[in-house]
PDB file of N, CA and C in Angstrom:
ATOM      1  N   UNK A   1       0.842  -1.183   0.000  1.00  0.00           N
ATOM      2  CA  UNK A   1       0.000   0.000   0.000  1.00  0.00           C
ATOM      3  C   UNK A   1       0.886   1.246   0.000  1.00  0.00           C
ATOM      4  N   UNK A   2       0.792   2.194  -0.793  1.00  0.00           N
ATOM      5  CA  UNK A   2       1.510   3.572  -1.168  1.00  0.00           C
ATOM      6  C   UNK A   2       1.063   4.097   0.463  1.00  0.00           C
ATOM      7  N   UNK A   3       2.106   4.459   0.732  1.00  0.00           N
ATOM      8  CA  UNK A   3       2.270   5.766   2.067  1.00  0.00           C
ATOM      9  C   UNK A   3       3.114   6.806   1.724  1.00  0.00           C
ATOM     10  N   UNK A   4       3.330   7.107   3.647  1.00  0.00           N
ATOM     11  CA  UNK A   4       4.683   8.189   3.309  1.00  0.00           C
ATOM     12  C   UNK A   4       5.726   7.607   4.428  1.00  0.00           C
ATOM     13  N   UNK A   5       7.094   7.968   3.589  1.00  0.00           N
ATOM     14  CA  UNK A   5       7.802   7.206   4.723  1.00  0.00           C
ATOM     15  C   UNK A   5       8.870   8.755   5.009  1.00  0.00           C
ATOM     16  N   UNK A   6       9.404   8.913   5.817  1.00  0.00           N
ATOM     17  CA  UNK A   6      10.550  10.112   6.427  1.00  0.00           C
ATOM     18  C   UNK A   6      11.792   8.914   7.170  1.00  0.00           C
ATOM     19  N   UNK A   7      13.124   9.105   6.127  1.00  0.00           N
ATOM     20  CA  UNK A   7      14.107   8.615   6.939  1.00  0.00           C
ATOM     21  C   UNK A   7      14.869   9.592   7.574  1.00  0.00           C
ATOM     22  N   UNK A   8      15.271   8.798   8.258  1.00  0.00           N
ATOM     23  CA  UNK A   8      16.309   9.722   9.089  1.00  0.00           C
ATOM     24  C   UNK A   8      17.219   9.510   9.207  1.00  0.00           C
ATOM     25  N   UNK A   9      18.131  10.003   9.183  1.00  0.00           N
ATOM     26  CA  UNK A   9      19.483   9.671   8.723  1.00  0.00           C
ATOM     27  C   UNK A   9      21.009  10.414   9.980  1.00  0.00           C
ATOM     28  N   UNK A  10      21.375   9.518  10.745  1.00  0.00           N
ATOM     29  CA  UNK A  10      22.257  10.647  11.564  1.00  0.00           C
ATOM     30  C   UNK A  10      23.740  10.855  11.074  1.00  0.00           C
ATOM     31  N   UNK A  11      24.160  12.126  11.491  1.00  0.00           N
ATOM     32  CA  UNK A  11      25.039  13.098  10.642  1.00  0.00           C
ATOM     33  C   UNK A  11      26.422  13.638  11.757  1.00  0.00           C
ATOM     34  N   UNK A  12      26.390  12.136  13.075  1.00  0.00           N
ATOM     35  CA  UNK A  12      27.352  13.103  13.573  1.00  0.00           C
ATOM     36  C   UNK A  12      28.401  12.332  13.192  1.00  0.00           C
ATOM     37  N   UNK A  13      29.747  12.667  13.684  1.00  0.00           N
ATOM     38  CA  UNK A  13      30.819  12.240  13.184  1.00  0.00           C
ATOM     39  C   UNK A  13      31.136  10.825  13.403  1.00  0.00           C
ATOM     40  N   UNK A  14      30.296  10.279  14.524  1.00  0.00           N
ATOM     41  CA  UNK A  14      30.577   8.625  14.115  1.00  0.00           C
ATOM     42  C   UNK A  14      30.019   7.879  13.056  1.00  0.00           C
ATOM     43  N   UNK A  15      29.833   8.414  12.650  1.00  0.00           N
ATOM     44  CA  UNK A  15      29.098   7.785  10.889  1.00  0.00           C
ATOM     45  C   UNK A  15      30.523   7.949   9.862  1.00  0.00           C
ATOM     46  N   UNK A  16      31.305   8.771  10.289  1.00  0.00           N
ATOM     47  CA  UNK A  16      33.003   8.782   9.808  1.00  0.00           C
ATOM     48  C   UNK A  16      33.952   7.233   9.697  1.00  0.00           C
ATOM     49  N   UNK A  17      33.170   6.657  10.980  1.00  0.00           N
ATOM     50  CA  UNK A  17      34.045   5.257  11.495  1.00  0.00           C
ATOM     51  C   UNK A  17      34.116   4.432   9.839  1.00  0.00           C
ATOM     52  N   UNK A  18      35.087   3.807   9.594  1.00  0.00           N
ATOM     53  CA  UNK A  18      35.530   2.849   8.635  1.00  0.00           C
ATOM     54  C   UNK A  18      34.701   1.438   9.089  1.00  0.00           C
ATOM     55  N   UNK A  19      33.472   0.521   8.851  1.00  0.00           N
ATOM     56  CA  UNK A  19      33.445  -0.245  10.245  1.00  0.00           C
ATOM     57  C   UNK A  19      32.896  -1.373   9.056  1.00  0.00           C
ATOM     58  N   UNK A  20      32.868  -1.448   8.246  1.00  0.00           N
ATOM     59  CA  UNK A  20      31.982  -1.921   7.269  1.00  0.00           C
ATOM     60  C   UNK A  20      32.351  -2.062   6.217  1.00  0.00           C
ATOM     61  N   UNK A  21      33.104  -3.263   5.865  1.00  0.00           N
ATOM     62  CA  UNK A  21      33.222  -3.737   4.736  1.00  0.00           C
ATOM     63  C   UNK A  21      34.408  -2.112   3.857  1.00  0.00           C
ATOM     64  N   UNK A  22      35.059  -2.136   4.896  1.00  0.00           N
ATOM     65  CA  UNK A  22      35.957  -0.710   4.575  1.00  0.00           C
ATOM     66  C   UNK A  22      35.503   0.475   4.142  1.00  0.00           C
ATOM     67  N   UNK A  23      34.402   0.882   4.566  1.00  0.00           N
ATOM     68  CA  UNK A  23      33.069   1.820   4.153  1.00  0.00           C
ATOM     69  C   UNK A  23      32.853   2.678   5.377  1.00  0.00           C
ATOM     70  N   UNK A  24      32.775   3.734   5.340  1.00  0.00           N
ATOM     71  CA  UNK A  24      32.216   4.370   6.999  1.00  0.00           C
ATOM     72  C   UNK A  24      30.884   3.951   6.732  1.00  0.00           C
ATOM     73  N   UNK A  25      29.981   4.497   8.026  1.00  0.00           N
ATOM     74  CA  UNK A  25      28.994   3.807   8.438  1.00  0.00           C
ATOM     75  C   UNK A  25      27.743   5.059   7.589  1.00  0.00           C
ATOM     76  N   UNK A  26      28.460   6.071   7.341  1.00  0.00           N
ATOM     77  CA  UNK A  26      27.637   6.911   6.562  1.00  0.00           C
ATOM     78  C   UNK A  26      27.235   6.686   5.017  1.00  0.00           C
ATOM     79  N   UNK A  27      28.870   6.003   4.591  1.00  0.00           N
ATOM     80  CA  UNK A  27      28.448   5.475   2.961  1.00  0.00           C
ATOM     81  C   UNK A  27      27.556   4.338   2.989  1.00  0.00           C
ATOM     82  N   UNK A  28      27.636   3.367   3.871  1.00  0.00           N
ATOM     83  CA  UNK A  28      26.911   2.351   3.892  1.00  0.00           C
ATOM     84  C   UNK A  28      25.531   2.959   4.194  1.00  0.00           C
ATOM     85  N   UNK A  29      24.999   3.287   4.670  1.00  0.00           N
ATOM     86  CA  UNK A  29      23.924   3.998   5.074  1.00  0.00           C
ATOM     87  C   UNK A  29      23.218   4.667   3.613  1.00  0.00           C
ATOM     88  N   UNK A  30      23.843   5.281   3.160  1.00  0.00           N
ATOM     89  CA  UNK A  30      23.891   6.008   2.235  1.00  0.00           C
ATOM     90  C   UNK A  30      23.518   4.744   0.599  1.00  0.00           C
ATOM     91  N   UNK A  31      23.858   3.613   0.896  1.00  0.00           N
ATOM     92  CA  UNK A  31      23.936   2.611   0.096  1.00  0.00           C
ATOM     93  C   UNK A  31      22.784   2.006   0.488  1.00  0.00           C
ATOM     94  N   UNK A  32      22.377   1.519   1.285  1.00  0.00           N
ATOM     95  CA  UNK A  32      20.919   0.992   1.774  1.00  0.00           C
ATOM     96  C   UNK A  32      19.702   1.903   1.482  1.00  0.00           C
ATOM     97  N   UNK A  33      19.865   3.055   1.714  1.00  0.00           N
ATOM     98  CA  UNK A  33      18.760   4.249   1.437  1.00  0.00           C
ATOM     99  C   UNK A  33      18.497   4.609   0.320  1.00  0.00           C
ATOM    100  N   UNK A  34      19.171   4.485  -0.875  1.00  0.00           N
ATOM    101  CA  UNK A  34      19.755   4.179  -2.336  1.00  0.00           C
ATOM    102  C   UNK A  34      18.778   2.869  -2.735  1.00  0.00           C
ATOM    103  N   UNK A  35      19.371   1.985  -2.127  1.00  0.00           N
ATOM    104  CA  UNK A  35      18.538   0.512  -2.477  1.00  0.00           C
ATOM    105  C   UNK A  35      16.949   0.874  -2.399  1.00  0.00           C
ATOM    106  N   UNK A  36      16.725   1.009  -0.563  1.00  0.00           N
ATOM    107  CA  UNK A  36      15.563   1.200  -0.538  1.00  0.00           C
ATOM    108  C   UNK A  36      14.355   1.573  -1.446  1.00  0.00           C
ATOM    109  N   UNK A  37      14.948   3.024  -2.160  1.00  0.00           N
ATOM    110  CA  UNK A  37      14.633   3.737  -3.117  1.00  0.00           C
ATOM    111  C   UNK A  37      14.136   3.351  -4.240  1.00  0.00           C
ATOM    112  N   UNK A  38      14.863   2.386  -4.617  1.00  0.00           N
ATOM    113  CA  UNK A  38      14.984   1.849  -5.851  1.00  0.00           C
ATOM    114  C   UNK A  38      13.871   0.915  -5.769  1.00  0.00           C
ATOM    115  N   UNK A  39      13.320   0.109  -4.840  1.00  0.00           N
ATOM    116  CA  UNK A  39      12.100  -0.526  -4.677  1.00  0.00           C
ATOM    117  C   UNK A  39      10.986  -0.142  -4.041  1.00  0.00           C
ATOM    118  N   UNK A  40      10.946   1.560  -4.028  1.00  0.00           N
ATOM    119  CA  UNK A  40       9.587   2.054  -4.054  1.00  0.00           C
ATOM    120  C   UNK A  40       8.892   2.426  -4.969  1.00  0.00           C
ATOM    121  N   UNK A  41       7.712   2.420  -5.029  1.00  0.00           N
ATOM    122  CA  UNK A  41       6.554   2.877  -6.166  1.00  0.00           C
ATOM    123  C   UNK A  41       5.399   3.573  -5.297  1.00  0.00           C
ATOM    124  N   UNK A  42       5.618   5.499  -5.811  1.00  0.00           N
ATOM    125  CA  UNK A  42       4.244   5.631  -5.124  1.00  0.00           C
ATOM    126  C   UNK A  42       4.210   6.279  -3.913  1.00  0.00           C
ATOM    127  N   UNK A  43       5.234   5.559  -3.143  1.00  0.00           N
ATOM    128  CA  UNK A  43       5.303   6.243  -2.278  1.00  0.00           C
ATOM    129  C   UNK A  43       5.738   7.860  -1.895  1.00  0.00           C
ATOM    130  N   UNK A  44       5.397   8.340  -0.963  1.00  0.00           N
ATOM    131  CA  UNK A  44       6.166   9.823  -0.906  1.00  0.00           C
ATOM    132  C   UNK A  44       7.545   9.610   0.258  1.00  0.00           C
ATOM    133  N   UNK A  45       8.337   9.941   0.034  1.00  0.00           N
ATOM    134  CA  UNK A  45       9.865   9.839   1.357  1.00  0.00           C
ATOM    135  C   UNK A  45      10.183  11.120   0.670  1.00  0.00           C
ATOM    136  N   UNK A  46      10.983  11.277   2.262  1.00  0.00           N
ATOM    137  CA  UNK A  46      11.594  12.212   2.839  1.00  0.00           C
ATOM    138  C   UNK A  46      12.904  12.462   3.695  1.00  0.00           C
ATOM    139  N   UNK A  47      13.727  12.990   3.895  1.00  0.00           N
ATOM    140  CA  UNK A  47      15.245  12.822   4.555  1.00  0.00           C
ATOM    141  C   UNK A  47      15.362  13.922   5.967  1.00  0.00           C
ATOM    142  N   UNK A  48      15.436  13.594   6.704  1.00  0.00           N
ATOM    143  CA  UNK A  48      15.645  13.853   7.844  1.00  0.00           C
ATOM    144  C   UNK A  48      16.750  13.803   8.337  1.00  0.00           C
ATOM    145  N   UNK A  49      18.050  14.749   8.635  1.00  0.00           N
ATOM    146  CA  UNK A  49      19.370  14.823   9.159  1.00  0.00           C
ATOM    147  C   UNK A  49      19.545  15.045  10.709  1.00  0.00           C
ATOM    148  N   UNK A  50      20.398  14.678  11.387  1.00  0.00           N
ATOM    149  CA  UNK A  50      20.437  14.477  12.079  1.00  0.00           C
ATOM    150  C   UNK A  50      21.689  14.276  13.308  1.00  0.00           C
ATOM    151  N   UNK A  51      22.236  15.241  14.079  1.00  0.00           N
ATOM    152  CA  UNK A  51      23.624  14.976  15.332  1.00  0.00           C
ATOM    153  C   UNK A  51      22.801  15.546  16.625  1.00  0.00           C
ATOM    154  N   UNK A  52      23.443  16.632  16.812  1.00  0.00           N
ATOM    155  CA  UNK A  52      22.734  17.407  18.299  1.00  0.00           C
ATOM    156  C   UNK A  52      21.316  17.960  17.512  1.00  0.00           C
ATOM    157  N   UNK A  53      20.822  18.875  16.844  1.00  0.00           N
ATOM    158  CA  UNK A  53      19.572  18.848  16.342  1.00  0.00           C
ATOM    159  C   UNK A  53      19.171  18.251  15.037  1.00  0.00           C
ATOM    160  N   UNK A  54      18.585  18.763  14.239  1.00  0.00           N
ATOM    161  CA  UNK A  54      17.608  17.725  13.111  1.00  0.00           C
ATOM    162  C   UNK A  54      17.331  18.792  12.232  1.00  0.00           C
ATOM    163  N   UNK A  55      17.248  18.461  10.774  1.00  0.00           N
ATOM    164  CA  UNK A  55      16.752  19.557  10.102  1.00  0.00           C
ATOM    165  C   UNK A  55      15.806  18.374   9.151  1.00  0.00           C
ATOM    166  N   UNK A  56      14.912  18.909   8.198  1.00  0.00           N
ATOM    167  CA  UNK A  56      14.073  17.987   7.029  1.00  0.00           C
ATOM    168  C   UNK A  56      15.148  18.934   6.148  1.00  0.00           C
ATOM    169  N   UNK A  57      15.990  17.793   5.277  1.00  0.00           N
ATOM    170  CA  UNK A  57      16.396  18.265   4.368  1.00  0.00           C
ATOM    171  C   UNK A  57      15.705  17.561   2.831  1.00  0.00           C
ATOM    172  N   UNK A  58      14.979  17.072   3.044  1.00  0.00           N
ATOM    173  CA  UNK A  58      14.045  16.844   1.958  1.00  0.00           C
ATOM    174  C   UNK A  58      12.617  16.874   2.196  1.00  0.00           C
ATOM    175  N   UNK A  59      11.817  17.394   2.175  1.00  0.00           N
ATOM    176  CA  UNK A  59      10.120  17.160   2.411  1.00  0.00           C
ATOM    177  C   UNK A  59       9.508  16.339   1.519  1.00  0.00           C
ATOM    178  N   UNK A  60       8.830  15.774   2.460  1.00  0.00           N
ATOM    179  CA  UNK A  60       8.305  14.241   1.770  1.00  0.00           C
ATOM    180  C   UNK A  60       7.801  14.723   0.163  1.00  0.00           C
ATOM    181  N   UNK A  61       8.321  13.972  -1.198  1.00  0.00           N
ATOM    182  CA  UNK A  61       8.192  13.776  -2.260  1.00  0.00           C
ATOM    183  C   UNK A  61       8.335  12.638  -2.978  1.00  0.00           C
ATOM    184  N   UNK A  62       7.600  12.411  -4.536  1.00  0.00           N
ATOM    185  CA  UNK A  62       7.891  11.220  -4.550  1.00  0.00           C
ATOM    186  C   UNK A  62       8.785  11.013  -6.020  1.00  0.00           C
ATOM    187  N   UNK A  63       9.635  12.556  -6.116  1.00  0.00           N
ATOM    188  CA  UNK A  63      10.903  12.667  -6.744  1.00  0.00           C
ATOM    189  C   UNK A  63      11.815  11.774  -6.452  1.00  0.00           C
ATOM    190  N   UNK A  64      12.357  10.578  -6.483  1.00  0.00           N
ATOM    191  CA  UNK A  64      13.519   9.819  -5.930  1.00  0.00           C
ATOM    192  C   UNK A  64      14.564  10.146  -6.286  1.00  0.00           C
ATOM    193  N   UNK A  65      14.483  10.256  -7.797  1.00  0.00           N
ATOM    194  CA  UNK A  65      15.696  10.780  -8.281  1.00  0.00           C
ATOM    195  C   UNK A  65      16.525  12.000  -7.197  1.00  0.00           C
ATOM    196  N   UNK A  66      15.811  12.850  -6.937  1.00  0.00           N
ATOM    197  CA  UNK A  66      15.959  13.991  -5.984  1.00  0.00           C
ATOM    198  C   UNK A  66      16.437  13.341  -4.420  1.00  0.00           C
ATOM    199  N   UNK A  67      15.689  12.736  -3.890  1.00  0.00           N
ATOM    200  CA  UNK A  67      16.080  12.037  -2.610  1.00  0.00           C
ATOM    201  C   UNK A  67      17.280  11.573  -2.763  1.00  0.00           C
ATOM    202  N   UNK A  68      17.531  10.520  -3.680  1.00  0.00           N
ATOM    203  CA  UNK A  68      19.150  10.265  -3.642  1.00  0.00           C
ATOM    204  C   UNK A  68      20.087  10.816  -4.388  1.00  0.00           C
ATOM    205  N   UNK A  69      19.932  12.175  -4.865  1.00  0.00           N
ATOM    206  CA  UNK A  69      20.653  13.202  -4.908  1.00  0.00           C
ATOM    207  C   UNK A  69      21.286  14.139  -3.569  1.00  0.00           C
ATOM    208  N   UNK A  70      20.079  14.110  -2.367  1.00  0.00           N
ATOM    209  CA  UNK A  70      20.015  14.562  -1.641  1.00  0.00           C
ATOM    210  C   UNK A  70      21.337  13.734  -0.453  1.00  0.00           C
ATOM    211  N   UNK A  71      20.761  12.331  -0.451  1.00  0.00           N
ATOM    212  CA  UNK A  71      21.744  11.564   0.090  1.00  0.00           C
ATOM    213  C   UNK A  71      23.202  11.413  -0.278  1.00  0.00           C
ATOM    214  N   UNK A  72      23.301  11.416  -1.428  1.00  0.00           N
ATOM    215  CA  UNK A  72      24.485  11.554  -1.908  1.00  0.00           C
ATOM    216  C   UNK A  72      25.739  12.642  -1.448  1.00  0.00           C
ATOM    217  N   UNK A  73      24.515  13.711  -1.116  1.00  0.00           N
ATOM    218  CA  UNK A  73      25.066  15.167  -1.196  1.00  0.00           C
ATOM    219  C   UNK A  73      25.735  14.951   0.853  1.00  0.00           C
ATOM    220  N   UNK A  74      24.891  15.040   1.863  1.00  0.00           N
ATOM    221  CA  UNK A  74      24.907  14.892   2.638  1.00  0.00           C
ATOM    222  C   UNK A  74      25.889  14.162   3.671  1.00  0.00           C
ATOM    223  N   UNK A  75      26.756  15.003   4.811  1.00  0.00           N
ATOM    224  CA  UNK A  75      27.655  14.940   5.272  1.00  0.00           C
ATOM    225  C   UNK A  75      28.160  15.014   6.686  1.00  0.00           C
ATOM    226  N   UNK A  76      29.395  14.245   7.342  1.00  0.00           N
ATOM    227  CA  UNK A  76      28.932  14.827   8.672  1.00  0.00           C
ATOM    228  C   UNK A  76      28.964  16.035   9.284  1.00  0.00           C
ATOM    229  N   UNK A  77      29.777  17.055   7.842  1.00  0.00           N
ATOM    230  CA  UNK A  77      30.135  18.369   8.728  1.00  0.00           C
ATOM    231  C   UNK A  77      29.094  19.301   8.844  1.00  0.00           C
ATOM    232  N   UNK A  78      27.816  18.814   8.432  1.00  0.00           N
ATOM    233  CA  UNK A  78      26.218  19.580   7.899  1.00  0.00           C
ATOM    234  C   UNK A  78      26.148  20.307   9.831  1.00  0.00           C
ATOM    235  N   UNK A  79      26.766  19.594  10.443  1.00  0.00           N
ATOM    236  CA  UNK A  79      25.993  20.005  12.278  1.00  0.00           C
ATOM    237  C   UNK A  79      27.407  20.324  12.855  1.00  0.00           C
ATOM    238  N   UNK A  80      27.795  21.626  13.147  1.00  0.00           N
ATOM    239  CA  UNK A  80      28.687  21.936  14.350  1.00  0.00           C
ATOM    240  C   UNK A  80      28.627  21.152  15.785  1.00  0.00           C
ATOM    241  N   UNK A  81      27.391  21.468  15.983  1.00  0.00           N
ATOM    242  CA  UNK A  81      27.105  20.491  17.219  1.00  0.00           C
ATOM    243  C   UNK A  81      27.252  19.292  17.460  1.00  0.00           C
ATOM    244  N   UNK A  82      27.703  18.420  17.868  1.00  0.00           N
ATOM    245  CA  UNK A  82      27.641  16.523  17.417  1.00  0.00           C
ATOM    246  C   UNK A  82      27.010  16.402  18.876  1.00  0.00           C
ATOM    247  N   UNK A  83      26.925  14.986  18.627  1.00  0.00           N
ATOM    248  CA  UNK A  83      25.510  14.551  19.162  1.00  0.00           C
ATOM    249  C   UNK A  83      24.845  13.555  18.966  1.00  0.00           C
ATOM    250  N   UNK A  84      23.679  12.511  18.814  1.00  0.00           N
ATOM    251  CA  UNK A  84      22.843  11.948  18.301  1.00  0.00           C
ATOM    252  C   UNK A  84      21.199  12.146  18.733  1.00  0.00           C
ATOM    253  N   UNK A  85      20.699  13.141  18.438  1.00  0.00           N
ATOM    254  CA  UNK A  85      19.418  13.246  19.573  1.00  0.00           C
ATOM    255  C   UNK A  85      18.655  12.870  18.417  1.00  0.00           C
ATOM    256  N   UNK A  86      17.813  11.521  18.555  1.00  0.00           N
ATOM    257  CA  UNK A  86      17.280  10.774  17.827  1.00  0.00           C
ATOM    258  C   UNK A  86      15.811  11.672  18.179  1.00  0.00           C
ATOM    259  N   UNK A  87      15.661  11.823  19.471  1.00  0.00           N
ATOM    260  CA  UNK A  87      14.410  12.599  19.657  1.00  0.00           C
ATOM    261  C   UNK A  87      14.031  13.696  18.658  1.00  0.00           C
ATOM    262  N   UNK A  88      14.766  14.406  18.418  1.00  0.00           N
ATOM    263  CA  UNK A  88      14.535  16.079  17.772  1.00  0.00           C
ATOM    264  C   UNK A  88      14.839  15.417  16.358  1.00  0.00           C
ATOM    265  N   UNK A  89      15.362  14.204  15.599  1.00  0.00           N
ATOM    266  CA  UNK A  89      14.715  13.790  14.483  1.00  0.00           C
ATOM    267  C   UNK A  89      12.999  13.268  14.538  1.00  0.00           C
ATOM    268  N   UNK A  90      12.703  12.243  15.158  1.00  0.00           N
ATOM    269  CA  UNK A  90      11.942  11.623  15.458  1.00  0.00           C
ATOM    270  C   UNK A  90      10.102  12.793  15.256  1.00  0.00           C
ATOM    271  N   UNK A  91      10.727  14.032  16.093  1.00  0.00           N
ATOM    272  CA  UNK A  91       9.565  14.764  16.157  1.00  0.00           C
ATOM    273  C   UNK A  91       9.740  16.173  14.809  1.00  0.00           C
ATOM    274  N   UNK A  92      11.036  16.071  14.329  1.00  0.00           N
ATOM    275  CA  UNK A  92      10.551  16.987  12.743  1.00  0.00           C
ATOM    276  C   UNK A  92      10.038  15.517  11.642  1.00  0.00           C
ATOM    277  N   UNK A  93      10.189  14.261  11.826  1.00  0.00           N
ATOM    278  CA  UNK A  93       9.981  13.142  10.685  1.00  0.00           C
ATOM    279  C   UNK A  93       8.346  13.302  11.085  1.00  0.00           C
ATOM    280  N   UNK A  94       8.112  14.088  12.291  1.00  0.00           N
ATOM    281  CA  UNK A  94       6.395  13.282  12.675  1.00  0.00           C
ATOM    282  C   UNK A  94       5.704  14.492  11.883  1.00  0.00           C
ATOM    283  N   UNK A  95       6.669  15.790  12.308  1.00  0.00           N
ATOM    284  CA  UNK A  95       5.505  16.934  11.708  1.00  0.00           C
ATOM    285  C   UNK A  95       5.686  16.724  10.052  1.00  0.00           C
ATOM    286  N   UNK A  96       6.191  16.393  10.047  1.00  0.00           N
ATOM    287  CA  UNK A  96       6.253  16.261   8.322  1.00  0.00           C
ATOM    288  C   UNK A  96       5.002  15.301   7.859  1.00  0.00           C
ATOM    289  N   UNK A  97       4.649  14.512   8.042  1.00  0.00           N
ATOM    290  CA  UNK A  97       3.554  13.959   7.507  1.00  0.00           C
ATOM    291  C   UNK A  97       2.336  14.763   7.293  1.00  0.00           C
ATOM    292  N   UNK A  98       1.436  14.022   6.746  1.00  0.00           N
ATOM    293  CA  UNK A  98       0.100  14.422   6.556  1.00  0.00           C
ATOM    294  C   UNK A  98      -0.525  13.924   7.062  1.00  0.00           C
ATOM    295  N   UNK A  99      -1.421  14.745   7.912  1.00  0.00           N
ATOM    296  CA  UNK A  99      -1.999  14.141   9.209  1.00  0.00           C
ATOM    297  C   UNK A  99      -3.383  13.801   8.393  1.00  0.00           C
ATOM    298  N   UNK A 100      -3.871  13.807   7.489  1.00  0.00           N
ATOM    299  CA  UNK A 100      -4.827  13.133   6.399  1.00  0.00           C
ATOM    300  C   UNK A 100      -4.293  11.671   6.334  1.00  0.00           C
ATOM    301  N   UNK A 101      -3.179  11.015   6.001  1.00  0.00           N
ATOM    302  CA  UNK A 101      -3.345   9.974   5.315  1.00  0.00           C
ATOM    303  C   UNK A 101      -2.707   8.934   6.429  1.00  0.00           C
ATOM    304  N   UNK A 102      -3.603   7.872   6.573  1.00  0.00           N
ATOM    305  CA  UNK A 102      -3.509   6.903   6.721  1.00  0.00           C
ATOM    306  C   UNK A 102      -2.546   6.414   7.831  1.00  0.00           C
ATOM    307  N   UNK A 103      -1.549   6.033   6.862  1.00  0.00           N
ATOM    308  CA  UNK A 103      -0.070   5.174   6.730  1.00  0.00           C
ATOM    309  C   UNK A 103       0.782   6.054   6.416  1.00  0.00           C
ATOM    310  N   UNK A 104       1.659   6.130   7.432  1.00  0.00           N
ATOM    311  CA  UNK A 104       3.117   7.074   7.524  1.00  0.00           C
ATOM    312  C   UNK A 104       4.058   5.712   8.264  1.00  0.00           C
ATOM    313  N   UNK A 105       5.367   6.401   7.921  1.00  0.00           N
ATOM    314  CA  UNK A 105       6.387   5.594   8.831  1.00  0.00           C
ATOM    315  C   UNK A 105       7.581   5.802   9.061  1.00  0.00           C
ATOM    316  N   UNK A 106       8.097   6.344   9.891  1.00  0.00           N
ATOM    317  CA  UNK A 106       9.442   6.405  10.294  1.00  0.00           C
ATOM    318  C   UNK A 106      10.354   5.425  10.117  1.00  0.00           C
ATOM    319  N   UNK A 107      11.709   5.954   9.731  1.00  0.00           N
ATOM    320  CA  UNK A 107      12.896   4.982   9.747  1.00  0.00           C
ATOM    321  C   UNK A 107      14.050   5.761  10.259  1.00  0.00           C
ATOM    322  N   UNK A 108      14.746   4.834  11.409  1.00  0.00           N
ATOM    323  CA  UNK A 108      15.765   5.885  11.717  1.00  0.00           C
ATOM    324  C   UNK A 108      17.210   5.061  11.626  1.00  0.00           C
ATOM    325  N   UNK A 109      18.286   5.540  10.917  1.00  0.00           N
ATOM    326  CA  UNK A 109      19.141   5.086  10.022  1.00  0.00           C
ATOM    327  C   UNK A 109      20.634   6.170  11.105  1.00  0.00           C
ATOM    328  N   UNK A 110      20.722   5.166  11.808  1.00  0.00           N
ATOM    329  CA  UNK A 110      21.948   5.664  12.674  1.00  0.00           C
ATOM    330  C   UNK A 110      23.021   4.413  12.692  1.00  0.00           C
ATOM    331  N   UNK A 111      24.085   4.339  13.949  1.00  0.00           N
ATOM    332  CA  UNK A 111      24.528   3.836  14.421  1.00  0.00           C
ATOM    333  C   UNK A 111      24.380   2.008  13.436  1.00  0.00           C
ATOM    334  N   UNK A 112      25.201   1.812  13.661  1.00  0.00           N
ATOM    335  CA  UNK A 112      25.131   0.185  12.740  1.00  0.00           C
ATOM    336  C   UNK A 112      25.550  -1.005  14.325  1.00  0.00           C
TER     337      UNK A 112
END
């Protein structure tokens, strides 16, 4: 069933770590969210960043091409602050929905 999904994605510097298949934990991340992508239809997603605070750096669309442009782009030096406050993602991924439809869903894409 078509929804909306908001990932979230965290942006502090332990996503730098090498930990994975000789990959930091951000490219890998970055490689799964990519995949994901690639087997939606329909749906609307959205990107959510994330260390000490949170920004929506994509609002839910169902441009993909654009989303993983977006991911691509995205880095840990985006937040002075470091951090992981999953909370202050958690509650910009919620206002982002449409409180009309249905089926929404969070994904939060940190720590491995």
């Amino acid at each position: 069933e078509v929804g909306e999904i908001m990932l979230c994605l965290d942006l502090s510097r332990s996503m730098d770590v090498k930990d994975v298949q000789n990959q930091s934990r951000l490219e890998t991340a970055r490689n799964v969210l990519k995949s994901l992508t690639n087997k939606l239809s329909g749906h609307r997603i959205g990107l959510c960043v994330f260390a000490d605070n949170s920004i929506v750096q994509l609002p839910l669309t169902r441009d993909y091409n654009r989303f993983k442009l977006m991911v691509s782009e995205v880095n840990t030096s985006y937040f002075s602050n470091q951090g992981t406050n999953i909370g202050s993602a958690l509650d910009n991924a919620r206002r982002s929905f449409n409180r009309n439809r249905a089926r929404a869903a969070v994904n939060i894409g940190c720590r491995y």
